[in-house]
C-alpha atoms as a PDB file:
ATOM      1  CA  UNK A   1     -19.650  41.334 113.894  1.00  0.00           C
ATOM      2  CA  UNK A   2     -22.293  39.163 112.695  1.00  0.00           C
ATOM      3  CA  UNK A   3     -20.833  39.021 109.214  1.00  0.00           C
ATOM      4  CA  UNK A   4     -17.449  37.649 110.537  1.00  0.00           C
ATOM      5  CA  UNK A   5     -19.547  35.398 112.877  1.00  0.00           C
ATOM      6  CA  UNK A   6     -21.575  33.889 109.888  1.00  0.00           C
ATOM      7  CA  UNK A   7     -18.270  33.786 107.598  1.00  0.00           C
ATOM      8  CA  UNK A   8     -16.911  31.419 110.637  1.00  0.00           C
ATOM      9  CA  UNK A   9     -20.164  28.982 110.645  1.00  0.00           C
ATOM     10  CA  UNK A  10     -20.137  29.079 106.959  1.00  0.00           C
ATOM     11  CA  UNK A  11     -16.497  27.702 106.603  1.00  0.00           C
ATOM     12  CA  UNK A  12     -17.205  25.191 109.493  1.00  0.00           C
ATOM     13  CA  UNK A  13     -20.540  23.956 107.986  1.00  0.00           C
ATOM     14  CA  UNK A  14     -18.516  23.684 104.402  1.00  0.00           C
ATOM     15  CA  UNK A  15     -15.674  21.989 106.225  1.00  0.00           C
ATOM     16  CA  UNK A  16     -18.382  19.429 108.171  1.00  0.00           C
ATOM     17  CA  UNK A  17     -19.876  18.678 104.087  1.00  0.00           C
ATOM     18  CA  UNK A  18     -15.977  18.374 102.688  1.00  0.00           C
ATOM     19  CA  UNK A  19     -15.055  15.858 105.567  1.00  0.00           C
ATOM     20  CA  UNK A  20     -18.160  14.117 104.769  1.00  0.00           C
ATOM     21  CA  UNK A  21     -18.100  13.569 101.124  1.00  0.00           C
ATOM     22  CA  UNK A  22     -14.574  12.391 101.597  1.00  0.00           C
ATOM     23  CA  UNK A  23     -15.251   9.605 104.719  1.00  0.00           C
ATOM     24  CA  UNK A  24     -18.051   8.655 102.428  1.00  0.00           C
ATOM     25  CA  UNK A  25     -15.469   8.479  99.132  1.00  0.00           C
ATOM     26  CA  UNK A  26     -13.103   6.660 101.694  1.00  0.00           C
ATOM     27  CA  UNK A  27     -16.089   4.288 102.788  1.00  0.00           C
ATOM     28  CA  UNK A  28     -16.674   2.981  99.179  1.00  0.00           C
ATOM     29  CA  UNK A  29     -13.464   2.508  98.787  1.00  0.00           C
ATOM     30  CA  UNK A  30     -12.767   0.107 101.744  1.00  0.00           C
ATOM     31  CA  UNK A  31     -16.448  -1.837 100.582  1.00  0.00           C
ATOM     32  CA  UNK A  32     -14.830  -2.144  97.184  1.00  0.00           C
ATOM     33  CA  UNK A  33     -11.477  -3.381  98.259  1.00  0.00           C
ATOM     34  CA  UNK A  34     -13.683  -6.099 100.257  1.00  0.00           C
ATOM     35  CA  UNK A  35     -15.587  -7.418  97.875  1.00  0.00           C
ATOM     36  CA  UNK A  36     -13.066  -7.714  95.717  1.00  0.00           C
ATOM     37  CA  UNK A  37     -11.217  -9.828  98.288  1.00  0.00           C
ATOM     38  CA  UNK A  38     -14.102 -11.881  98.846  1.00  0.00           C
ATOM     39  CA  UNK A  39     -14.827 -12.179  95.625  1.00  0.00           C
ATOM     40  CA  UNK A  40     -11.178 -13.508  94.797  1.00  0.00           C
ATOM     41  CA  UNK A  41     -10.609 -15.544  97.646  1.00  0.00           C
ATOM     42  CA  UNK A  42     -11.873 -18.800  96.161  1.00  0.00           C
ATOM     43  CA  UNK A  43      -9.011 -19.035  93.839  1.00  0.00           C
ATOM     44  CA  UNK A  44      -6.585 -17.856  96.153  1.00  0.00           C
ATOM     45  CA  UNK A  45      -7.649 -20.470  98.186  1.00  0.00           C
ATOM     46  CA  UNK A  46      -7.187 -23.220  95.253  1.00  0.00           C
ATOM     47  CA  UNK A  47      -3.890 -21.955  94.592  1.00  0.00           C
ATOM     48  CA  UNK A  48      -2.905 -22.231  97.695  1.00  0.00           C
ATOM     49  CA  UNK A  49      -4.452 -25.647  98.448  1.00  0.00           C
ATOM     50  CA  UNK A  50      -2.602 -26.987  95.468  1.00  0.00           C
ATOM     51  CA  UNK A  51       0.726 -26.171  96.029  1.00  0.00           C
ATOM     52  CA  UNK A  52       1.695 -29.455  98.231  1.00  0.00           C
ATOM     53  CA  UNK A  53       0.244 -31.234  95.623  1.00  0.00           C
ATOM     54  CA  UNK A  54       2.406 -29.449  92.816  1.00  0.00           C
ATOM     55  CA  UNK A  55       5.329 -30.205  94.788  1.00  0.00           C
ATOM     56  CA  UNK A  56       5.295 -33.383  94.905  1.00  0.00           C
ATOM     57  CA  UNK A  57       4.077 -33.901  91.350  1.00  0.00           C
ATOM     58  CA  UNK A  58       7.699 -32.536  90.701  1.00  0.00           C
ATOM     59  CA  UNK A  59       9.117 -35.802  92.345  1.00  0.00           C
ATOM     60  CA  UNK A  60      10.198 -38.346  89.970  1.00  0.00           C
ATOM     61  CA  UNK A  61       8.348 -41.829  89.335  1.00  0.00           C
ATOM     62  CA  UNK A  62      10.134 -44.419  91.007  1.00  0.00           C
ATOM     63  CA  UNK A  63      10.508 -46.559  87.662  1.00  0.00           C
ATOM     64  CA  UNK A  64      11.680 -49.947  89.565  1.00  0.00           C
ATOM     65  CA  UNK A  65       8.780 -49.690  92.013  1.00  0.00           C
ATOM     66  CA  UNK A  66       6.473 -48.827  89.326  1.00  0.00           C
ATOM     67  CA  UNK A  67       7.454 -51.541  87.237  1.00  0.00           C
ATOM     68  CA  UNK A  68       7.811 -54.085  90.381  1.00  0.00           C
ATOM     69  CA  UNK A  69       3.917 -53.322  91.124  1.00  0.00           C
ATOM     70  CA  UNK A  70       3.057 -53.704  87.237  1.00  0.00           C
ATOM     71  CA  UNK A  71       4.309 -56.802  86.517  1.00  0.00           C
ATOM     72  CA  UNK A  72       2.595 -58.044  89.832  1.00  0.00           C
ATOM     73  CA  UNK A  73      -0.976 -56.522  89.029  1.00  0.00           C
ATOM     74  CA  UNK A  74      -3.823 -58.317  86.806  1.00  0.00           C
ATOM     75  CA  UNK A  75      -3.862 -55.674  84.482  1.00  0.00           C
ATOM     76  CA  UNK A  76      -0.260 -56.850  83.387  1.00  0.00           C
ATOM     77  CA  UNK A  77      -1.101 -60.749  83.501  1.00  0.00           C
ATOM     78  CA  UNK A  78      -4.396 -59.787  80.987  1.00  0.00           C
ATOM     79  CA  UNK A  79      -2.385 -58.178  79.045  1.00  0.00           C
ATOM     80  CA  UNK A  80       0.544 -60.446  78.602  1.00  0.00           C
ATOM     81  CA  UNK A  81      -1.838 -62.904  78.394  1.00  0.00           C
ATOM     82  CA  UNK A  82      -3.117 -61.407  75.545  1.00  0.00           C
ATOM     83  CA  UNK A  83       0.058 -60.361  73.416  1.00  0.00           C
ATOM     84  CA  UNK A  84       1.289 -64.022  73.785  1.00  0.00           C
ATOM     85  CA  UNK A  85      -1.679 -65.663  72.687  1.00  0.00           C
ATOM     86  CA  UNK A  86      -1.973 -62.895  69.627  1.00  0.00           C
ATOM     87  CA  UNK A  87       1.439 -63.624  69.336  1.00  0.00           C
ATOM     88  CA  UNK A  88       1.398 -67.081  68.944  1.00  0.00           C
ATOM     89  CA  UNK A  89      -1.847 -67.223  66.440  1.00  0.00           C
ATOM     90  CA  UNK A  90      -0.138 -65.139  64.486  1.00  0.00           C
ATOM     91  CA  UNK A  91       3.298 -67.568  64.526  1.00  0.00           C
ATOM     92  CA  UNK A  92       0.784 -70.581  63.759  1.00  0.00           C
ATOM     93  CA  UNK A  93      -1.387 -69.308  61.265  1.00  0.00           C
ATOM     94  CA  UNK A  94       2.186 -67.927  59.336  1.00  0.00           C
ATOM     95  CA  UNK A  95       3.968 -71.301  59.728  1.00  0.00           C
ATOM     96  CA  UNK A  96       6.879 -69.699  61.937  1.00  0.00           C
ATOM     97  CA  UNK A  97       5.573 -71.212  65.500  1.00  0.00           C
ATOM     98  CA  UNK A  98       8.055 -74.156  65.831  1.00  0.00           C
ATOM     99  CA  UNK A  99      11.239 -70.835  64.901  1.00  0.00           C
ATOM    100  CA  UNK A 100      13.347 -69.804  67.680  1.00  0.00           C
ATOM    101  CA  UNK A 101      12.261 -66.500  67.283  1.00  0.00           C
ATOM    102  CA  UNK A 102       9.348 -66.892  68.858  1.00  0.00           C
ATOM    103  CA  UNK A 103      10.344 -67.364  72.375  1.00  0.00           C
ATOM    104  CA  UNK A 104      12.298 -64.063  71.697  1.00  0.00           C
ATOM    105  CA  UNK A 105       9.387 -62.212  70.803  1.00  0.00           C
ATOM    106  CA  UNK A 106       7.726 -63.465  73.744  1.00  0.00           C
ATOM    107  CA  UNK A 107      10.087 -62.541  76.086  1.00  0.00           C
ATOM    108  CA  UNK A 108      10.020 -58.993  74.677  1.00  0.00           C
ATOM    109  CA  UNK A 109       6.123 -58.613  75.481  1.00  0.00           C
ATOM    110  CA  UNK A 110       7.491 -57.968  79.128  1.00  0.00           C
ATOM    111  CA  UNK A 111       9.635 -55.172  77.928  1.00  0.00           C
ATOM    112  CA  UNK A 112       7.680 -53.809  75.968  1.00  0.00           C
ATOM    113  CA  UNK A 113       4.043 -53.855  77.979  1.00  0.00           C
ATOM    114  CA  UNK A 114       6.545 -52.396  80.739  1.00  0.00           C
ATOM    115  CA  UNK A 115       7.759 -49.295  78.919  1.00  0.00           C
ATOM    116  CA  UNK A 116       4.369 -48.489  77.492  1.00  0.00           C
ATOM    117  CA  UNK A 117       3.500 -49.010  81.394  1.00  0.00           C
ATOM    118  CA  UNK A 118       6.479 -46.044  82.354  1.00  0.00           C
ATOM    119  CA  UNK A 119       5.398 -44.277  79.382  1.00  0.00           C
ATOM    120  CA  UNK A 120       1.934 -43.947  80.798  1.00  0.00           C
ATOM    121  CA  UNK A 121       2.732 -43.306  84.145  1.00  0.00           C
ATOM    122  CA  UNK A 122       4.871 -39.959  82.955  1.00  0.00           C
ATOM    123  CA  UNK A 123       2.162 -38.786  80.828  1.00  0.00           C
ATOM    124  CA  UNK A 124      -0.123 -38.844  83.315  1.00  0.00           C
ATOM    125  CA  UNK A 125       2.119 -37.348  85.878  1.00  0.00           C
ATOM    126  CA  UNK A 126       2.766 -34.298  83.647  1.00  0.00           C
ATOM    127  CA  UNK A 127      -0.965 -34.096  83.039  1.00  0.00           C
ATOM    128  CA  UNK A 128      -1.131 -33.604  86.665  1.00  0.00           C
ATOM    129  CA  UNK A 129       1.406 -31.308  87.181  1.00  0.00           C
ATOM    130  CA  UNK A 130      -0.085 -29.016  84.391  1.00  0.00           C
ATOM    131  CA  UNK A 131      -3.349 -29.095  86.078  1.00  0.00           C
ATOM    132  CA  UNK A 132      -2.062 -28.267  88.872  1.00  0.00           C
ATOM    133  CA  UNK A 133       0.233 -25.449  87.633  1.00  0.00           C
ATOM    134  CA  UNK A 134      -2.867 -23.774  86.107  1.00  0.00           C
ATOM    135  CA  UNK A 135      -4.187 -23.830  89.218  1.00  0.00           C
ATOM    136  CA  UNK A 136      -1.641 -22.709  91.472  1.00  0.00           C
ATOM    137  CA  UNK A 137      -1.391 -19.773  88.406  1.00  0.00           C
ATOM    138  CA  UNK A 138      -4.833 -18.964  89.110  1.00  0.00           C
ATOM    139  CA  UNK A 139      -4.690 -18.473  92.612  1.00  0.00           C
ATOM    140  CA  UNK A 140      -0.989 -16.077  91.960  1.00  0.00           C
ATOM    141  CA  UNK A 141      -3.356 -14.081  89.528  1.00  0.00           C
ATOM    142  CA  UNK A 142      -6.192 -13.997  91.928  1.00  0.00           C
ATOM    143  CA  UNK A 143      -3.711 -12.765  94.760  1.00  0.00           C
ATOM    144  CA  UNK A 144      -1.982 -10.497  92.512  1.00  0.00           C
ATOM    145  CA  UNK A 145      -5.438  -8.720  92.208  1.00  0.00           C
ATOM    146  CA  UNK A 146      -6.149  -8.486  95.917  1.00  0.00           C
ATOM    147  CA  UNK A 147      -2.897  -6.961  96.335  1.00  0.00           C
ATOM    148  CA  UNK A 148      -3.718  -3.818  93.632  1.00  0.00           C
ATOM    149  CA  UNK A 149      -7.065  -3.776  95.015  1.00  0.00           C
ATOM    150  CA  UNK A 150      -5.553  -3.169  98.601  1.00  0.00           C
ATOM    151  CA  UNK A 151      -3.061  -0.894  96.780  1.00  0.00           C
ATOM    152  CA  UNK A 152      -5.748   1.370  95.337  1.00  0.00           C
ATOM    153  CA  UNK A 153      -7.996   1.391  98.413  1.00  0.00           C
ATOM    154  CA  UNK A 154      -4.277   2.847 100.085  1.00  0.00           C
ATOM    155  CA  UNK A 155      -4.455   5.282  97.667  1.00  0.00           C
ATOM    156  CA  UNK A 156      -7.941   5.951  97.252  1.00  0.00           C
ATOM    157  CA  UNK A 157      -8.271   6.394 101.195  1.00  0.00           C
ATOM    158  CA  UNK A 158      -5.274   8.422 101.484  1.00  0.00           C
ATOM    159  CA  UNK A 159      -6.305  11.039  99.118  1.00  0.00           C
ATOM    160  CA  UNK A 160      -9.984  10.901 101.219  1.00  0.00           C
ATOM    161  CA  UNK A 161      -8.220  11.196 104.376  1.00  0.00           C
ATOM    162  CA  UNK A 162      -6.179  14.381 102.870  1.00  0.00           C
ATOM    163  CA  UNK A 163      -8.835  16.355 102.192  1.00  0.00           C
ATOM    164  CA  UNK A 164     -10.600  15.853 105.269  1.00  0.00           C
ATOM    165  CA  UNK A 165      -7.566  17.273 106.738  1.00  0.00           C
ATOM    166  CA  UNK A 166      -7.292  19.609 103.969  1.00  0.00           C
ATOM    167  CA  UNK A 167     -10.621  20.817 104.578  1.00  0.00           C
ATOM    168  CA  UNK A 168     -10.463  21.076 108.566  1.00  0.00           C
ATOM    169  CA  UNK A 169      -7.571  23.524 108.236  1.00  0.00           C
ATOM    170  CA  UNK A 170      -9.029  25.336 105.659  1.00  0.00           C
ATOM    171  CA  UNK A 171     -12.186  25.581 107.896  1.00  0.00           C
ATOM    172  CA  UNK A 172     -10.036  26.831 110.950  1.00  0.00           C
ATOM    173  CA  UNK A 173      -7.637  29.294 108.649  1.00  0.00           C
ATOM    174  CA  UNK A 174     -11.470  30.485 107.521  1.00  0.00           C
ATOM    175  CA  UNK A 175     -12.937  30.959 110.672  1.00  0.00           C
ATOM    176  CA  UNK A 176      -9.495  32.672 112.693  1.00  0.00           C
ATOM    177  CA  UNK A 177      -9.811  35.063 109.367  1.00  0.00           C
ATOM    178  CA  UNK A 178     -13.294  35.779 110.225  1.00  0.00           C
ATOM    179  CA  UNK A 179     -12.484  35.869 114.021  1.00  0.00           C
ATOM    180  CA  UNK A 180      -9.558  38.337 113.247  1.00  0.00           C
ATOM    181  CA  UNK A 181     -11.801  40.616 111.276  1.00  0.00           C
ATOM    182  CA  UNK A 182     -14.347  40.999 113.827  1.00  0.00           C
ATOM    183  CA  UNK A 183     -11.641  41.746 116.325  1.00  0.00           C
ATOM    184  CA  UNK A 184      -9.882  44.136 113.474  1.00  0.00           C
ATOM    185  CA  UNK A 185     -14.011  45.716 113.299  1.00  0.00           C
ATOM    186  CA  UNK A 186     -13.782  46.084 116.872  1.00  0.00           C
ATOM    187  CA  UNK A 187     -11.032  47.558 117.423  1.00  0.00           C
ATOM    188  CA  UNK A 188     -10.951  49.898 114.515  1.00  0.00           C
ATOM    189  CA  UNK A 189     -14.201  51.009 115.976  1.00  0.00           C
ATOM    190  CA  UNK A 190     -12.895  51.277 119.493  1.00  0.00           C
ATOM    191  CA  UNK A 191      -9.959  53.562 118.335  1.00  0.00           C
ATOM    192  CA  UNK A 192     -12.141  55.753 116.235  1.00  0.00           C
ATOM    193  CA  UNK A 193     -14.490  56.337 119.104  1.00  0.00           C
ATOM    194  CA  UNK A 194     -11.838  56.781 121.622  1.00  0.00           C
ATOM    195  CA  UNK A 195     -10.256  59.517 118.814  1.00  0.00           C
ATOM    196  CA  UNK A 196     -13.677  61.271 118.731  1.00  0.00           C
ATOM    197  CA  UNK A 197     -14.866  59.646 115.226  1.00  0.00           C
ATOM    198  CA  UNK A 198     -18.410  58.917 116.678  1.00  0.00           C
END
């Protein structure tokens, strides 16, 4: 009797230990799988955050407008400025600033201080939208790694969670055993005394 009633605190106790090394397997699990959120969620965060701005780097340059408010600004009168007077030193100091040529030269300083203006303008849009693109890539990677991290923590916790039921119903099938060979003791005994064996 006291044999079967140790076997049953014995598979309890072991089943208390099993449960416990697996909530504390389950625990570090769930601490990793936050830290590792926390420790991605700055870039998440930028990739996120950058996305309007992506968008509407993919918009194209208004080339009229841009070239409306070039032509207006100083930057484009300092320049022009300066073409036309390099333009014309050069046409003086080569004899050539009476030809008709000249004023067709001139008039293609616009043109072509405009198109280097466009030219500009596109470069640094796609510098932008590159930028941006690397970031909004960082952030996908960064929540890309939050998401196996939660996947593994599922998994990692599941398998914890099993074998604290695993061990629970090996603890009970343990301790009915034990309970059923006390009564099995007991009444083995009973018979044989009732039969004369004592």
């Amino acid at each position: 009797i006291l044999g079967g009633a140790q076997k049953a605190r014995s598979a309890s106790k072991a089943a208390d230990a099993q449960t416990q090394a697996a909530m504390y397997q389950a625990d570090i699990s769930k601490e990793m799988y936050d830290q590792t959120r926390k420790d991605l969620a700055p870039y998440s965060n930028i990739g996120l955050s950058v996305i309007p701005s992506l968008l509407e780097a993919t918009n194209p340059i208004n080339r009229q407008q841009a070239l409306t408010d070039y032509f207006a600004s100083p930057e484009y009168a300092l320049m022009g400025s300066q073409k036309n007077n390099s333009l014309l030193a050069a046409r003086e100091a080569t004899g050539g600033l009476g030809a008709g040529t000249t004023g067709a030269y001139m008039g293609g300083i616009s043109n072509q201080l405009g198109m280097g203006h466009l030219a500009a303008l596109e470069g640094q849009k796609a510098d932008r939208f590159n930028m941006l693109s690397s970031l909004a890539g960082m952030g996908q990677s960064a929540a890309a790694q939050q998401g196996a991290s939660g996947q593994t923590y599922a998994s990692q916790a599941g398998q914890a969670y099993n074998q604290m039921g695993q061990a629970q119903a090996q603890s009970a099938l343990a301790q009915g055993n034990a309970i059923n060979n006390v009564l099995g003791n007991l009444a083995g005994g009973y018979i044989g005394y009732q039969m004369g064996g004592f």
